[in-house]
C-alpha atoms as a PDB file:
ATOM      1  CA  UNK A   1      17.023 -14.945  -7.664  1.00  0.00           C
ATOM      2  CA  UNK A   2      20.617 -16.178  -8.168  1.00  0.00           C
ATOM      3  CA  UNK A   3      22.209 -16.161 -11.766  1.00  0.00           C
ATOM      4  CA  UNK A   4      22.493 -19.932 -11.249  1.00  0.00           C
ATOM      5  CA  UNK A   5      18.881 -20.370 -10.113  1.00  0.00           C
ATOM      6  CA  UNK A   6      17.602 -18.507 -12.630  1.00  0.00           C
ATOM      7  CA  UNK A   7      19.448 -20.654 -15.168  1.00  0.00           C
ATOM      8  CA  UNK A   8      18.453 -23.715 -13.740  1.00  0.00           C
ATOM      9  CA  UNK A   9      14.738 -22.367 -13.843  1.00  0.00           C
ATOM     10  CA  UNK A  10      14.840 -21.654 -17.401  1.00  0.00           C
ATOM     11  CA  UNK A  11      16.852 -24.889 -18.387  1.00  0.00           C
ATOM     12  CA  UNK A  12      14.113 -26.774 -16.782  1.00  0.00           C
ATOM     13  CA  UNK A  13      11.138 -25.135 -18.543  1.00  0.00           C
ATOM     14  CA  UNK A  14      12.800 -25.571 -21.722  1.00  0.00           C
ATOM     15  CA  UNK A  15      13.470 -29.255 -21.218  1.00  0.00           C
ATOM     16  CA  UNK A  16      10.011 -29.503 -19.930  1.00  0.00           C
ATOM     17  CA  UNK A  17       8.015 -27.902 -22.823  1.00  0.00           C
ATOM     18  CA  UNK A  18       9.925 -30.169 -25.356  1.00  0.00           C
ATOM     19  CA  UNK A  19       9.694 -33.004 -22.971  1.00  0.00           C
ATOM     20  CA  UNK A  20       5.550 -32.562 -22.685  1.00  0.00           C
ATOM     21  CA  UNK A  21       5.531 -31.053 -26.492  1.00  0.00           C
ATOM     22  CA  UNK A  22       6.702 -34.603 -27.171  1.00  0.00           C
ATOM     23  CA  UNK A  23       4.312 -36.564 -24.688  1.00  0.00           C
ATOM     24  CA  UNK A  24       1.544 -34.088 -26.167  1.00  0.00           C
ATOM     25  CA  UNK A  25       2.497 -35.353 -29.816  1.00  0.00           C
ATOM     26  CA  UNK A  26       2.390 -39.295 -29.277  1.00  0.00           C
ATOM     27  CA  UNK A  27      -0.440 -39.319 -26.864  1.00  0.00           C
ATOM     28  CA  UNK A  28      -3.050 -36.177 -26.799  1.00  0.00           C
ATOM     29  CA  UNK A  29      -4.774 -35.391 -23.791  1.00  0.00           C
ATOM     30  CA  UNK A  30      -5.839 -33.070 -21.383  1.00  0.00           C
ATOM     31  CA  UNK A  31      -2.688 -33.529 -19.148  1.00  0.00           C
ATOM     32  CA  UNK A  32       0.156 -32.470 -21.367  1.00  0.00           C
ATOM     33  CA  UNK A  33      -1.389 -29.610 -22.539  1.00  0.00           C
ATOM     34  CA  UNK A  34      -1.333 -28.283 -19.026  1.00  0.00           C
ATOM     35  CA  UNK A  35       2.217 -29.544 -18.742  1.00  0.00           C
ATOM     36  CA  UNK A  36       2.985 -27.506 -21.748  1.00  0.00           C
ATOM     37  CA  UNK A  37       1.133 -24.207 -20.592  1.00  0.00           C
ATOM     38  CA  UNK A  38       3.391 -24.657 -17.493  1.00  0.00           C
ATOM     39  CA  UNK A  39       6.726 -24.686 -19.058  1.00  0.00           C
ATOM     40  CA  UNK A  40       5.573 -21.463 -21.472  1.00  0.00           C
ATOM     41  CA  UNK A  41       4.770 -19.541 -18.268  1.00  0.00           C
ATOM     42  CA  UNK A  42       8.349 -20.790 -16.466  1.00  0.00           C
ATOM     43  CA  UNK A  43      10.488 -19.488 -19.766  1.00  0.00           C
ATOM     44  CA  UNK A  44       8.372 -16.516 -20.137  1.00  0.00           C
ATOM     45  CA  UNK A  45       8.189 -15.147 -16.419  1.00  0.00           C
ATOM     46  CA  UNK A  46      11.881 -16.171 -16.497  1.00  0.00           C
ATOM     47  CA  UNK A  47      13.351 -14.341 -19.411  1.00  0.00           C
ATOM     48  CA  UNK A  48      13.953 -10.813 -17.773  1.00  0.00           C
ATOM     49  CA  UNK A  49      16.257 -12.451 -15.175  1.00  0.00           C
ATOM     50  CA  UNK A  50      18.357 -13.781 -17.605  1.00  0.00           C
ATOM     51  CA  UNK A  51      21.889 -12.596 -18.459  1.00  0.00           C
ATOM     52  CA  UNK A  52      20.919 -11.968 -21.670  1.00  0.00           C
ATOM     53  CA  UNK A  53      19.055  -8.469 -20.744  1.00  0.00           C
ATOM     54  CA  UNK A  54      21.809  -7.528 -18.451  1.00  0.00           C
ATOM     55  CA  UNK A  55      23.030  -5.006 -20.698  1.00  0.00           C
ATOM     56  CA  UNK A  56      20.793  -2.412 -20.757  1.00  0.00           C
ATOM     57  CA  UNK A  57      20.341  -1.615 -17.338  1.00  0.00           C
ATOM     58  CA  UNK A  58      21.810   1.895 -16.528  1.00  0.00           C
ATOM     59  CA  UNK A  59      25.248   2.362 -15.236  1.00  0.00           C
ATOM     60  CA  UNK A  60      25.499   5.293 -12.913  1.00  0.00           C
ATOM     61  CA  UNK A  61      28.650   6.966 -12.426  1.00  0.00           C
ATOM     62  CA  UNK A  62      30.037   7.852  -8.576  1.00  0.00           C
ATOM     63  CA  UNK A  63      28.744  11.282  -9.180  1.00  0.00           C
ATOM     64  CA  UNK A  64      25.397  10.553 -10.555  1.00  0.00           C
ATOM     65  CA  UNK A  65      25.024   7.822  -7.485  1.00  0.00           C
ATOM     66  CA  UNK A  66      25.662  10.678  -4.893  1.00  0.00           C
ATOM     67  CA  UNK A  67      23.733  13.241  -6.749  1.00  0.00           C
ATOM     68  CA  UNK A  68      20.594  11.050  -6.653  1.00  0.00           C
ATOM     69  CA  UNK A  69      21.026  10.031  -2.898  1.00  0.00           C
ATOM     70  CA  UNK A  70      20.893  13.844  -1.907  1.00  0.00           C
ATOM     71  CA  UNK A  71      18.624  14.309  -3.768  1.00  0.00           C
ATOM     72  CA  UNK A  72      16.085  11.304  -2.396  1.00  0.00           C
ATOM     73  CA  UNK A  73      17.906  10.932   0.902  1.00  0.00           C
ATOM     74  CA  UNK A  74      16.054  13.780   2.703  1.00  0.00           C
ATOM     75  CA  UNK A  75      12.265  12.343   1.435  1.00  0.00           C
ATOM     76  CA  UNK A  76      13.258   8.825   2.716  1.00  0.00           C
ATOM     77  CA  UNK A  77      14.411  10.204   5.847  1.00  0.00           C
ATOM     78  CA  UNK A  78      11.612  12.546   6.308  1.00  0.00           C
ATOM     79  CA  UNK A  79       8.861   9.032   5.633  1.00  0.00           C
ATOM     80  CA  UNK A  80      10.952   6.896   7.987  1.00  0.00           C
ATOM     81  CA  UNK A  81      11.314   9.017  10.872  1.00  0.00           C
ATOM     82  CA  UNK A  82       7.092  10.199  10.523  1.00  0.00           C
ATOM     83  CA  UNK A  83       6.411   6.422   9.784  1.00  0.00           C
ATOM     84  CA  UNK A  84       8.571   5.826  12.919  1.00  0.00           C
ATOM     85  CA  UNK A  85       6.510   8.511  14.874  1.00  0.00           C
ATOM     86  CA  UNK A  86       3.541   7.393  14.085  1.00  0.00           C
ATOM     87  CA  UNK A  87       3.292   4.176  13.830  1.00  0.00           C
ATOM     88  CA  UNK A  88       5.638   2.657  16.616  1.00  0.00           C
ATOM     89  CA  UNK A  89       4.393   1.402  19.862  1.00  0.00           C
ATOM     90  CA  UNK A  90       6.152   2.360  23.018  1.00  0.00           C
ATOM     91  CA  UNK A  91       5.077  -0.882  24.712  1.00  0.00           C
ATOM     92  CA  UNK A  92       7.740  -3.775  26.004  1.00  0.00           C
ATOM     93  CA  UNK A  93       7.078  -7.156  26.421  1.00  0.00           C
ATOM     94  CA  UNK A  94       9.865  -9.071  28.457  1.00  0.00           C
ATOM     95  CA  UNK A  95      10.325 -12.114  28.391  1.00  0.00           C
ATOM     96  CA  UNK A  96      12.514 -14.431  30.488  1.00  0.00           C
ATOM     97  CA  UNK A  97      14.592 -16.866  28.531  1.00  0.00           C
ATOM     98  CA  UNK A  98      15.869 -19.055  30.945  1.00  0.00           C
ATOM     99  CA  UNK A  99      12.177 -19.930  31.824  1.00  0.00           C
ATOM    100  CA  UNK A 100      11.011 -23.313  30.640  1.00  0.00           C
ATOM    101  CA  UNK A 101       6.967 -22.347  31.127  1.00  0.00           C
ATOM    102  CA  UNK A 102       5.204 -20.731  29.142  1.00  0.00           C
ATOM    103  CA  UNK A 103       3.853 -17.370  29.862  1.00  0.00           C
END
């Protein structure tokens, strides 16, 4: 997701937990309480995404970037071309799309 979605998301599950925490307080019941378990699971499954753990993700350098794509570049090529191979049909179907009927 987006920077901006992902704030949005996590905006919204804050206001919601404090806006059913409160509904939860003045009336108890069954229905807030689910309300509440929803916003918990919308900040939690949210917080990765977050600027905030931006910072530790690994910057490669140039040569680090092209050492690792010789390195993995031949295995990927090898799977894609056997996947290819194997798995590909040499069948056609045409179709004529200036024909209003349906096949």
């Amino acid at each position: 997701m987006s920077l901006l979605r992902n704030s949005i998301v996590h905006v919204g599950s804050w206001a919601a937990l404090v806006g059913f925490g409160l509904w939860a307080y003045y009336d108890p019941g069954f229905e807030p309480v689910i309300a509440l378990i929803a916003g918990v699971v919308g900040i939690v499954t949210n917080v990765e995404d977050l600027p905030l753990g931006r910072g530790s993700r690994r910057k490669l350098t140039p040569e680090k970037k092209i050492e690792l794509r010789d390195k993995w570049g031949p295995v990927f090529k090898d799977f894609f071309l056997r996947t290819a191979r194997d798995s590909y049909r040499t069948e056609v179907i045409m179709h004529d799309v200036a024909r209003l009927a349906p096949y």
